[in-house]
Protein backbone atom coordinates (compact mmCIF):
# COMPACT_ATOMS: atom_id res chain seq x y z
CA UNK A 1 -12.59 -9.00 -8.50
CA UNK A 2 -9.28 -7.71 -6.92
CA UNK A 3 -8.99 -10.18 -4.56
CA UNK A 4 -9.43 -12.90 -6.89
CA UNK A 5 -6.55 -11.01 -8.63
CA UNK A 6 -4.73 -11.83 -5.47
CA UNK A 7 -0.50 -12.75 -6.53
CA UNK A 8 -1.02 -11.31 -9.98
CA UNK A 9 -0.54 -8.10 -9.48
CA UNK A 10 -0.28 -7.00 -13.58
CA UNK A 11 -4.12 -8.16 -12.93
CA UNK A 12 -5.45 -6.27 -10.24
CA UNK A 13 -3.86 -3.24 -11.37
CA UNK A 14 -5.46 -3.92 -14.39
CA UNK A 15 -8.70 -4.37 -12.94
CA UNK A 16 -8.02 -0.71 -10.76
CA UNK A 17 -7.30 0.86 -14.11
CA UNK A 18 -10.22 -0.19 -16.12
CA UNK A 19 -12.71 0.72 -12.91
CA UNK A 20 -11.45 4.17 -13.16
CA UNK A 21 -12.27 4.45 -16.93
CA UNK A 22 -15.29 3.50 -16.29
CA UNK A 23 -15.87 6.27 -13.89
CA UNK A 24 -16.04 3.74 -11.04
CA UNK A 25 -14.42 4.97 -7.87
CA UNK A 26 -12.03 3.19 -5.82
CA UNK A 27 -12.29 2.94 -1.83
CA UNK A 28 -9.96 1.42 0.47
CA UNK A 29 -11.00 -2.09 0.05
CA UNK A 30 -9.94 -1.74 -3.46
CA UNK A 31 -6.74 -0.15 -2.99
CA UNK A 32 -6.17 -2.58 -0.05
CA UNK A 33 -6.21 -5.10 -2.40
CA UNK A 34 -4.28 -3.67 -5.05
CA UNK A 35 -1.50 -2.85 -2.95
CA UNK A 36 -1.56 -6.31 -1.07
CA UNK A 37 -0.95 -8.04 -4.44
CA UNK A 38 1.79 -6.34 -5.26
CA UNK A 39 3.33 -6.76 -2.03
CA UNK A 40 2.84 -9.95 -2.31
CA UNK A 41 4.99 -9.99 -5.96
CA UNK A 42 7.28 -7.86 -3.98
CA UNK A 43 6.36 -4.81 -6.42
CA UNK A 44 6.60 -2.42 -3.57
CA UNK A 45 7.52 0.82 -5.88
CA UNK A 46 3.69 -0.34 -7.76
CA UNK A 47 2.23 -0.25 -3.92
CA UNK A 48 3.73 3.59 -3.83
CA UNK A 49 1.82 4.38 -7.24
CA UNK A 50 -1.39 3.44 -5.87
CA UNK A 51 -0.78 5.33 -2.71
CA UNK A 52 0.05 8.51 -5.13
CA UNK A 53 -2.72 7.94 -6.63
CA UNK A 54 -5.26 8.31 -3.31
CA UNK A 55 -5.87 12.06 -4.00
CA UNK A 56 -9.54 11.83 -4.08
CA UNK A 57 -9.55 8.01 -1.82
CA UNK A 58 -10.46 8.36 1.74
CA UNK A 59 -8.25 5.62 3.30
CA UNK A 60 -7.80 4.15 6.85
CA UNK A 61 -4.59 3.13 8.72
CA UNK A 62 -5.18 -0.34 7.12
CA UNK A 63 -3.85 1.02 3.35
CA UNK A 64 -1.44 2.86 5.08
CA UNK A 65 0.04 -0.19 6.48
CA UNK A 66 -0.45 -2.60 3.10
CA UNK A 67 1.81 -0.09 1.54
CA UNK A 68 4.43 0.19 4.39
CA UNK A 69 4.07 -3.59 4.67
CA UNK A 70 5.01 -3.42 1.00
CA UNK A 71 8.04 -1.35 1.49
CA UNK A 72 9.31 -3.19 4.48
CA UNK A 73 9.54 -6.63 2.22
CA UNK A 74 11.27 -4.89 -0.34
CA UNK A 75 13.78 -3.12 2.66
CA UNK A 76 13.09 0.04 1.94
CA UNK A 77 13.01 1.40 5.23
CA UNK A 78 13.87 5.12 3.76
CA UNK A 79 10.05 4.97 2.51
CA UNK A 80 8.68 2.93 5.53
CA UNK A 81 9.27 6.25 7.58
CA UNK A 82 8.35 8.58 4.52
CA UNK A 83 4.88 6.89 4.50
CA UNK A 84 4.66 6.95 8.57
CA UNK A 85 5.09 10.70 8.58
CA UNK A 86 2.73 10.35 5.67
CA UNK A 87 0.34 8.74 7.59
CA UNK A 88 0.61 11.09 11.07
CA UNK A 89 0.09 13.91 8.13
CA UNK A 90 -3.48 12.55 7.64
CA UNK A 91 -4.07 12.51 11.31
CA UNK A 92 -4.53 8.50 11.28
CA UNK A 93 -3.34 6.90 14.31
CA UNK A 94 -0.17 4.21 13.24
CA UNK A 95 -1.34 0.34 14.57
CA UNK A 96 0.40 -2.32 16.15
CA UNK A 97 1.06 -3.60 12.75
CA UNK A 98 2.33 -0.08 11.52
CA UNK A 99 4.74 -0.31 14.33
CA UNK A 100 5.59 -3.80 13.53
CA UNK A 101 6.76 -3.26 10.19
CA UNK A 102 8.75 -0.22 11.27
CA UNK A 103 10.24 -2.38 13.67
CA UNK A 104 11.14 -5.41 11.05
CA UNK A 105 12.72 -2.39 8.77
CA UNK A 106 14.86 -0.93 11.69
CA UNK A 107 15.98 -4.57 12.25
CA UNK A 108 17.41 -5.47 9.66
CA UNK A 109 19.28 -4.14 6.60
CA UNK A 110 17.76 -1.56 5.31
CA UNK A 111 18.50 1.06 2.65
């Protein structure tokens, strides 16, 4: 359902909300999804909610980087590192695409 969500972003966190009141729990693909759309609106403070909200989520590297991914197109390079440390915390290995975004942020203009 999330991915058919995909570029509304109001929807699929929607859709995340309503799961969880119904006791359903989300996983990564979920989240992945959730925090790709709003990237993709560019609602990269709504991808840090979701990440807050991973208390009881097992994630992989591939969340990790939706949400830095997230951060990167909005320039906030700040929380691109915050969630690297973040993700070396969890003892999850940062990818070529982890390293890619870092590299985009460092780059260019960045607050």
């Amino acid at each position: 359902a999330l991915t058919a969500c995909e570029g509304h972003w109001e929807h699929s966190l929607q859709v995340l909300e309503a799961a969880s009141s119904e006791a359903v729990e989300a996983d990564a693909v979920t989240l992945s999804a959730g925090i790709g759309s709003c990237r993709k609106a560019s609602q990269w403070e709504k991808a840090l909610q979701l990440m807050a909200s991973l208390d009881t989520v097992q994630v992989d590297v591939v969340v990790w980087n939706f949400a830095i991914s997230a951060c990167m197109d909005g320039k906030k390079g700040v929380e691109v590192l915050r969630l690297l440390s973040q993700l070396r915390c969890e003892h999850l290995q940062p990818t070529v695409v982890t390293f890619g975004s870092l590299a985009a942020c460092l780059g260019g203009h960045w607050r």
